[in-house]
Protein backbone atom coordinates (compact mmCIF):
# COMPACT_ATOMS: atom_id res chain seq x y z
CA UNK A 1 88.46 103.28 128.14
CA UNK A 2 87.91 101.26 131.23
CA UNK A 3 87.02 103.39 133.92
CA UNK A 4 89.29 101.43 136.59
CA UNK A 5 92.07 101.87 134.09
CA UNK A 6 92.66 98.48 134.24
CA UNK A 7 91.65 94.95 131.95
CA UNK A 8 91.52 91.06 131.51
CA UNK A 9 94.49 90.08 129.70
CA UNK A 10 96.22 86.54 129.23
CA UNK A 11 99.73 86.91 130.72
CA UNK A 12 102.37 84.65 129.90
CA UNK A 13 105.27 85.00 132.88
CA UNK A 14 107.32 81.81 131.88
CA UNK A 15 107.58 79.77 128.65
CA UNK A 16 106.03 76.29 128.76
CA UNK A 17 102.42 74.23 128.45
CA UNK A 18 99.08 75.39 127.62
CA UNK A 19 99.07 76.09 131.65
CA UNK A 20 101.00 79.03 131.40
CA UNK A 21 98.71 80.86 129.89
CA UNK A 22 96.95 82.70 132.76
CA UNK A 23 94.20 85.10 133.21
CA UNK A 24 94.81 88.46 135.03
CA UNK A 25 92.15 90.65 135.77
CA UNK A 26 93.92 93.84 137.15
CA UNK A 27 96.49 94.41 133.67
CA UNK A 28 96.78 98.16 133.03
CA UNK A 29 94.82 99.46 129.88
CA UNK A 30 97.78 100.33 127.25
CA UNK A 31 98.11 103.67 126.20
CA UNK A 32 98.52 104.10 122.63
CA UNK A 33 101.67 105.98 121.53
CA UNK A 34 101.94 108.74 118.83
CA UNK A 35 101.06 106.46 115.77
CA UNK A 36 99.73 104.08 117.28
CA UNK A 37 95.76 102.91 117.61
CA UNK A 38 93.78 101.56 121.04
CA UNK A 39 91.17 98.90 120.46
CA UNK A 40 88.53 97.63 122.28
CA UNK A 41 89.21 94.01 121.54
CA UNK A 42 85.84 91.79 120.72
CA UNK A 43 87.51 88.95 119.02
CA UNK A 44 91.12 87.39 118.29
CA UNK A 45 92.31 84.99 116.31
CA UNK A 46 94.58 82.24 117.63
CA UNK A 47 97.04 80.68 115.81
CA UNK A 48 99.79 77.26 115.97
CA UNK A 49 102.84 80.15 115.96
CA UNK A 50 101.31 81.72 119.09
CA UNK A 51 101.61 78.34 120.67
CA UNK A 52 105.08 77.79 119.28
CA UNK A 53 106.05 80.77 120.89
CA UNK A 54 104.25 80.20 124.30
CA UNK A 55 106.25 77.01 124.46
CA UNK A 56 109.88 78.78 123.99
CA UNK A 57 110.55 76.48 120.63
CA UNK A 58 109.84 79.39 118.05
CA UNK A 59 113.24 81.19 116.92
CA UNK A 60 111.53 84.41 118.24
CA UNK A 61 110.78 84.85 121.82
CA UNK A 62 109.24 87.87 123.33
CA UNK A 63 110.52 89.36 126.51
CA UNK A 64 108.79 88.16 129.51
CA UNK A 65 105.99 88.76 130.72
CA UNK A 66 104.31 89.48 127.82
CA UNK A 67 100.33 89.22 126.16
CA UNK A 68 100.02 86.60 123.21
CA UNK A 69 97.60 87.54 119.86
CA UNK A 70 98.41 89.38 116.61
CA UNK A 71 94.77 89.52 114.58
CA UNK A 72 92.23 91.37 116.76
CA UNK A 73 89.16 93.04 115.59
CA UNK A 74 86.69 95.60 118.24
CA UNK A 75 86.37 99.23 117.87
CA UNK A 76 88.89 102.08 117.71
CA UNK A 77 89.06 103.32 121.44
CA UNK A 78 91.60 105.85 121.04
CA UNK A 79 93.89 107.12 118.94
CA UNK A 80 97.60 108.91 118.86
CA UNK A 81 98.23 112.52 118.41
CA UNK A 82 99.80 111.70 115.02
CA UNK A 83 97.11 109.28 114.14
CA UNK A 84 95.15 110.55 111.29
CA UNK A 85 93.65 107.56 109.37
CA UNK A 86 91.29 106.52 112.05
CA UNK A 87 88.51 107.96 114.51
CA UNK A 88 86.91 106.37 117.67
CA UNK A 89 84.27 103.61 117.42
CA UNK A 90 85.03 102.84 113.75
CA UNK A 91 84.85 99.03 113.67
CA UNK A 92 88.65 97.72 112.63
CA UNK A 93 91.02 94.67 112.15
CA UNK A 94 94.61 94.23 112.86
CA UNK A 95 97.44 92.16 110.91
CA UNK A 96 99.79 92.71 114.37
CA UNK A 97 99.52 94.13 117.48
CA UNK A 98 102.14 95.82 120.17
CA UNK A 99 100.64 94.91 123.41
CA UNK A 100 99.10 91.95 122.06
CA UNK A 101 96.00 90.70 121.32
CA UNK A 102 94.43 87.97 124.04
CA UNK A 103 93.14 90.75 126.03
CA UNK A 104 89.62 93.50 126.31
CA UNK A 105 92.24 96.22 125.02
CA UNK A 106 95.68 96.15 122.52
CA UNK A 107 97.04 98.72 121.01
CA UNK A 108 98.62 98.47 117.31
CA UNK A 109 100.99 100.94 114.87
CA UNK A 110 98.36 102.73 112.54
CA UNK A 111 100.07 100.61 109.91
CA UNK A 112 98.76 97.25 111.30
CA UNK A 113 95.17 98.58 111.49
CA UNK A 114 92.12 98.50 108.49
CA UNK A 115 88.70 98.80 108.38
CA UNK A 116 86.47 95.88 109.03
CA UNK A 117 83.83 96.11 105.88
CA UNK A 118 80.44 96.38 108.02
CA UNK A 119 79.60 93.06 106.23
CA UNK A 120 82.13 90.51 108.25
CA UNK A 121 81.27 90.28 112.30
CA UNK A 122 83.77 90.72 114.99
CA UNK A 123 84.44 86.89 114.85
CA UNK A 124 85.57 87.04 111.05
CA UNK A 125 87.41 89.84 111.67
CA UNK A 126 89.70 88.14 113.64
CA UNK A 127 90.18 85.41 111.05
CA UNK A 128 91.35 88.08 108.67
CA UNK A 129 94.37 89.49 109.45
CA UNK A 130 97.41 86.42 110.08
CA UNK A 131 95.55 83.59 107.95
CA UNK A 132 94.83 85.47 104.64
CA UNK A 133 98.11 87.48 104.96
CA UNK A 134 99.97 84.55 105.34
CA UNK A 135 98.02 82.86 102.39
CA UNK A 136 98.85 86.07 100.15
CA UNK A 137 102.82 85.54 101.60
CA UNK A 138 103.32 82.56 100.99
CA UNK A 139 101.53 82.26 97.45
CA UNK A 140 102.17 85.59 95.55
CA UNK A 141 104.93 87.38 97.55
CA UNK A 142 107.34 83.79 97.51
CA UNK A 143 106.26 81.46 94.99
CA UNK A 144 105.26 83.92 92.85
CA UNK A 145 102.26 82.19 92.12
CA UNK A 146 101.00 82.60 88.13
CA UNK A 147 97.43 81.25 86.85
CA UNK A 148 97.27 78.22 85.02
CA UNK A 149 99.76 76.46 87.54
CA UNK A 150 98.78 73.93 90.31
CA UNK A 151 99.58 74.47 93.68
CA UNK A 152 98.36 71.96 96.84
CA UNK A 153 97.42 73.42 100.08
CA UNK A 154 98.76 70.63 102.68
CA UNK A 155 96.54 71.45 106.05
CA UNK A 156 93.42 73.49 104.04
CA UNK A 157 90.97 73.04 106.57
CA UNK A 158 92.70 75.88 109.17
CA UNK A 159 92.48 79.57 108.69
CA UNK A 160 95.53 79.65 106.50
CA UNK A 161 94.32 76.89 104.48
CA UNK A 162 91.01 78.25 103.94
CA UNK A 163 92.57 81.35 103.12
CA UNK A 164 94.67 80.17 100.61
CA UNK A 165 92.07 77.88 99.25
CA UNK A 166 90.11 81.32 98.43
CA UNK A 167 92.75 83.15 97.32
CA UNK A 168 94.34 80.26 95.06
CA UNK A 169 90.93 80.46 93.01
CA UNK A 170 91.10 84.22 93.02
CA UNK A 171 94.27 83.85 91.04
CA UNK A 172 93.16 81.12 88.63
CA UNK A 173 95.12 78.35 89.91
CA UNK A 174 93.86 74.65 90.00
CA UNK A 175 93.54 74.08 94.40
CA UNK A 176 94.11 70.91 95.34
CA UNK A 177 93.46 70.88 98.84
CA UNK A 178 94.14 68.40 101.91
CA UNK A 179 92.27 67.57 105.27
CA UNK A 180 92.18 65.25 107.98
CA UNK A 181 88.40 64.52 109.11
CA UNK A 182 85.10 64.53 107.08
CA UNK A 183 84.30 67.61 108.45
CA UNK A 184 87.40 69.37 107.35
CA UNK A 185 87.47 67.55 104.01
CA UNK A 186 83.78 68.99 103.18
CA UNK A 187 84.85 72.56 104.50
CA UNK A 188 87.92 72.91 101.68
CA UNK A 189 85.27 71.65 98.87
CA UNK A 190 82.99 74.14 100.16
CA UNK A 191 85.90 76.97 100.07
CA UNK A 192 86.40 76.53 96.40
CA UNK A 193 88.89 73.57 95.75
CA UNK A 194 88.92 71.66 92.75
CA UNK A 195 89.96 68.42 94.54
CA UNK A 196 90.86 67.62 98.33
CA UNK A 197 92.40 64.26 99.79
CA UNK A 198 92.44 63.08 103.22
CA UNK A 199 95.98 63.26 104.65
CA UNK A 200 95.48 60.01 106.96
CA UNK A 201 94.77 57.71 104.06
CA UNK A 202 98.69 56.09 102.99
CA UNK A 203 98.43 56.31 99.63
CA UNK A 204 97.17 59.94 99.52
CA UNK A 205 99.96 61.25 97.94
CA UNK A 206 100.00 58.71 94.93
CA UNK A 207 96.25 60.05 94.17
CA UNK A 208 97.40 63.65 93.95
CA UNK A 209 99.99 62.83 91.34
CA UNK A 210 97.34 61.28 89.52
CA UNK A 211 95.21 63.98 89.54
CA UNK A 212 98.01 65.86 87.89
CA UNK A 213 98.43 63.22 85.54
CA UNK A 214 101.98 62.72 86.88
CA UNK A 215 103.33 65.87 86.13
CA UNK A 216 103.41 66.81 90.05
CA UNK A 217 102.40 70.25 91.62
CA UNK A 218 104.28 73.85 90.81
CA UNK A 219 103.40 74.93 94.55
CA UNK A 220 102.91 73.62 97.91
CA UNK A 221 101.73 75.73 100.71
CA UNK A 222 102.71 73.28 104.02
CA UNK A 223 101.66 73.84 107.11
CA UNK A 224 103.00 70.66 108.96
CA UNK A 225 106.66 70.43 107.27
CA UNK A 226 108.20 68.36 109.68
CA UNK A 227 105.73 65.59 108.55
CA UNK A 228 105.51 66.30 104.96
CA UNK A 229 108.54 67.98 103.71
CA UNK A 230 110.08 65.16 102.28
CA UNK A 231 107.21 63.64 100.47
CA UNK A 232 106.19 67.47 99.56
CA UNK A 233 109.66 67.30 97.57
CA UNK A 234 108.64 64.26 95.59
CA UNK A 235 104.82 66.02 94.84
CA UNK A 236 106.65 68.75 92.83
CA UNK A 237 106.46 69.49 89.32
CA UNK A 238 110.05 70.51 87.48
CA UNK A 239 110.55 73.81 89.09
CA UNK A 240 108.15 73.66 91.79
CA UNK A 241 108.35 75.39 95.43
CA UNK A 242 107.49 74.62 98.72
CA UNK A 243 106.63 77.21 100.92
CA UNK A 244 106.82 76.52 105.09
CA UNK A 245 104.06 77.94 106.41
CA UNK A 246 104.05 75.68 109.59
CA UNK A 247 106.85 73.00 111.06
CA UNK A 248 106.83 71.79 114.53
CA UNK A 249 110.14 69.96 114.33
CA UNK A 250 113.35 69.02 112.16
CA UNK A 251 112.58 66.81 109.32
CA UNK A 252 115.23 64.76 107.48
CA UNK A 253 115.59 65.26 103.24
CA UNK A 254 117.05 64.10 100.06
CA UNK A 255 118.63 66.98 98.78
CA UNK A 256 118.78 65.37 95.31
CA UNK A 257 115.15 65.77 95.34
CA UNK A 258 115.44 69.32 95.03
CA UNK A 259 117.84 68.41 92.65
CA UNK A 260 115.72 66.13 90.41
CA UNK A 261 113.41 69.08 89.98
CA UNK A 262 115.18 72.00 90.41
CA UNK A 263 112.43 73.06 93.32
CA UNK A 264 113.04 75.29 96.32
CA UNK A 265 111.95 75.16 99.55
CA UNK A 266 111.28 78.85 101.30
CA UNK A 267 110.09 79.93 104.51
CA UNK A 268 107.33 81.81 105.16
CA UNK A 269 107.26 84.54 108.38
CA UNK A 270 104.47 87.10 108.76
CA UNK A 271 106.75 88.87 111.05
CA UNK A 272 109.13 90.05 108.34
CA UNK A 273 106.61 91.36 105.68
CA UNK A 274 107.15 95.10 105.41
CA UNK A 275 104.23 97.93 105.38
CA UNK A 276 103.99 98.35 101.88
CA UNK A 277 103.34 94.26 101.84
CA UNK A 278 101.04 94.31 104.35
CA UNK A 279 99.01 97.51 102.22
CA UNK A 280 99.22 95.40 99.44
CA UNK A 281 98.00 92.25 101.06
CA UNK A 282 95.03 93.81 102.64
CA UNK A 283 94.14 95.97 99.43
CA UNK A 284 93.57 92.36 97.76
CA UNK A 285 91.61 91.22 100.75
CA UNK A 286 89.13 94.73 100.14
CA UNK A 287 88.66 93.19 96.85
CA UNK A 288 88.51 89.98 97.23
CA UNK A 289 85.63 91.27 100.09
CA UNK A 290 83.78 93.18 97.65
CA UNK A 291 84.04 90.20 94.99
CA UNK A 292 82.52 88.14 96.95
CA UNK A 293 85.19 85.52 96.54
CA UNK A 294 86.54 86.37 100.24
CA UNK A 295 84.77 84.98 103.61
CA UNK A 296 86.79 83.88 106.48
CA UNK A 297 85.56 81.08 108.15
CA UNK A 298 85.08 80.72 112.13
CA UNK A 299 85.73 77.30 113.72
CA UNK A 300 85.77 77.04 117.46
CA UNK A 301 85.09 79.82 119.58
CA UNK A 302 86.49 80.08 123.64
CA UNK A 303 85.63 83.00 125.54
CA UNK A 304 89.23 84.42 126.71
CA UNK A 305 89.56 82.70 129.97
CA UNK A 306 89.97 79.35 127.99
CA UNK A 307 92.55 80.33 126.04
CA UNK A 308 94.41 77.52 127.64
CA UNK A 309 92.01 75.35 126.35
CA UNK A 310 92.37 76.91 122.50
CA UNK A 311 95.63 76.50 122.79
CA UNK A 312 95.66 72.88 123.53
CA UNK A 313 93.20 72.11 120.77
CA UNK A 314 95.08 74.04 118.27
CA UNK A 315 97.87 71.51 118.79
CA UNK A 316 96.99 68.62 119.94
CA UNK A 317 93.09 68.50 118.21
CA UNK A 318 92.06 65.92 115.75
CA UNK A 319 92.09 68.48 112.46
CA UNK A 320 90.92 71.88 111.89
CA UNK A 321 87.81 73.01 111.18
CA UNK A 322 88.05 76.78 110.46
CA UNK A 323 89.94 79.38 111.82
CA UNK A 324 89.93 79.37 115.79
CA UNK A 325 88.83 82.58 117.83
CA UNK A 326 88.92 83.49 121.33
CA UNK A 327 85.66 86.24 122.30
CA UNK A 328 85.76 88.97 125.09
């Protein structure tokens, strides 16, 4: 543990900008509780909800003040008395945390916490835990997803999208992926899609219905919904879903599109998925690791006293590139 007992953390005292992120250097170390697991943080991921949240617009708000960051990876520190499943300096990464994770220590429930395979670095780590477990949500634990069926990932140049990119092809479906800049558009080829479009270009969505030959998508995994819903909606094939991954407004819809195809729109939240889902989600990941088929890949890095910065890129940046990471 620290010696002085104390860390740098990013505090956030009042919702608002990228500003109100700020760097303290005298935040107590957190002591982990009975099940719960201390890490010495090396990486974190950051992700659009964690904005969403810093702003006060998400549905959930934390009490303040409070330390933003779910999917850490470092070394276990120390553990609780009823911890069993872990042992200090075994290299680990987190789906959530308790204290949270934009900080050089965060504790998590013993639940939260798995191995990191001695293949991946710190950095992928990090990209692990939120982006692939949200993929895994949104594509097998809501739409059901079965091989043989299309699904497009709207936004597959992020961590999610990447993720789900992998894990579509994993589960024999045909990915049809979209980006914004070259850069991103070469990144989702290189991940395994079959096809990807640029989602500036107007007529992009009357080229993915003809690479279905008309017949539309059975699943959309949408990470901008307030821009895309409604088109998303016309995409579908007869029973297709949409699943919300992402939405940074309202968004106006034809119901009788839903209608036309008898397709559902559901909402994805990593927040609700239980223990068992999270097992289950990881326990794929391990495989998909040891297949080969699974490697996370690391876009911008920002040492932590720029998580402003990260923050303001995440949002207001001209596309992703890979998943975004802040170092300590």
């Amino acid at each position: 543990m620290a010696s002085s007992g104390v860390m740098k953390a990013i505090r956030v005292s009042e919702f608002g900008g990228p500003s109100v992120l700020k760097l303290l250097s005298d935040v107590p170390v957190p002591t982990p509780g009975k099940r719960q697991v201390l890490i010495r943080v090396r990486a974190c991921g950051v992700n659009p909800v964690e904005a969403y949240i810093r702003a006060g617009t998400y549905a959930r708000r934390p009490p303040l003040p409070y330390t933003p960051g779910s999917d850490v990876a470092g070394e276990v520190q120390e553990v609780g008395e009823e911890v069993t499943s872990f042992k200090g300096g075994e290299r680990v990464f987190t789906t959530a945390t308790d204290s949270g994770g934009y900080a050089e220590f965060a504790v998590a429930g013993e639940d939260s916490v798995f191995r990191l395979p001695a293949g991946l670095s710190h950095e992928e780590g990090a990209a692990l835990g939120v982006p692939y477990c949200t993929a895994y949500r949104a594509l097998v634990t809501k739409a059901h997803a079965k091989a043989g069926e299309t699904v497009l990932i709207h936004g597959a140049s992020g961590g999610v999208g990447i993720a789900g990119v992998q894990l579509g092809r994993s589960l024999g479906l045909r990915v049809l992926g979209t980006a914004g800049t070259p850069g991103g558009l070469d990144l989702v080829l290189q991940q395994g899609a079959h096809l990807v479009f640029n989602h500036r270009e107007e007529d992009y969505t009357h080229k993915i219905l003809e690479a279905t030959g008309g017949d539309g998508v059975d699943i959309i995994v949408e990470m901008l919904a307030n821009v895309n819903l409604s088109q998303d909606l016309q995409m579908l094939a007869h029973g297709g879903r949409v699943t919300v991954v992402g939405s940074r407004g309202s968004v106006e819809i034809n119901p009788r599109d839903t209608m036309a195809k008898e397709s559902c729109i559901m909402g994805v939240a990593l927040f609700f998925a239980t223990p068992e889902e999270r097992k289950e989600c990881v326990a794929t990941l391990y495989r998909g690791m040891e297949g080969g088929w699974l490697h996370p890949s690391v876009g911008r890095r920002y040492p932590l006293k720029m998580a402003a910065q990260a923050h303001q890129d995440i949002m207001e940046g001209p596309g992703a590139c890979g998943k975004m990471v802040l170092t300590m």
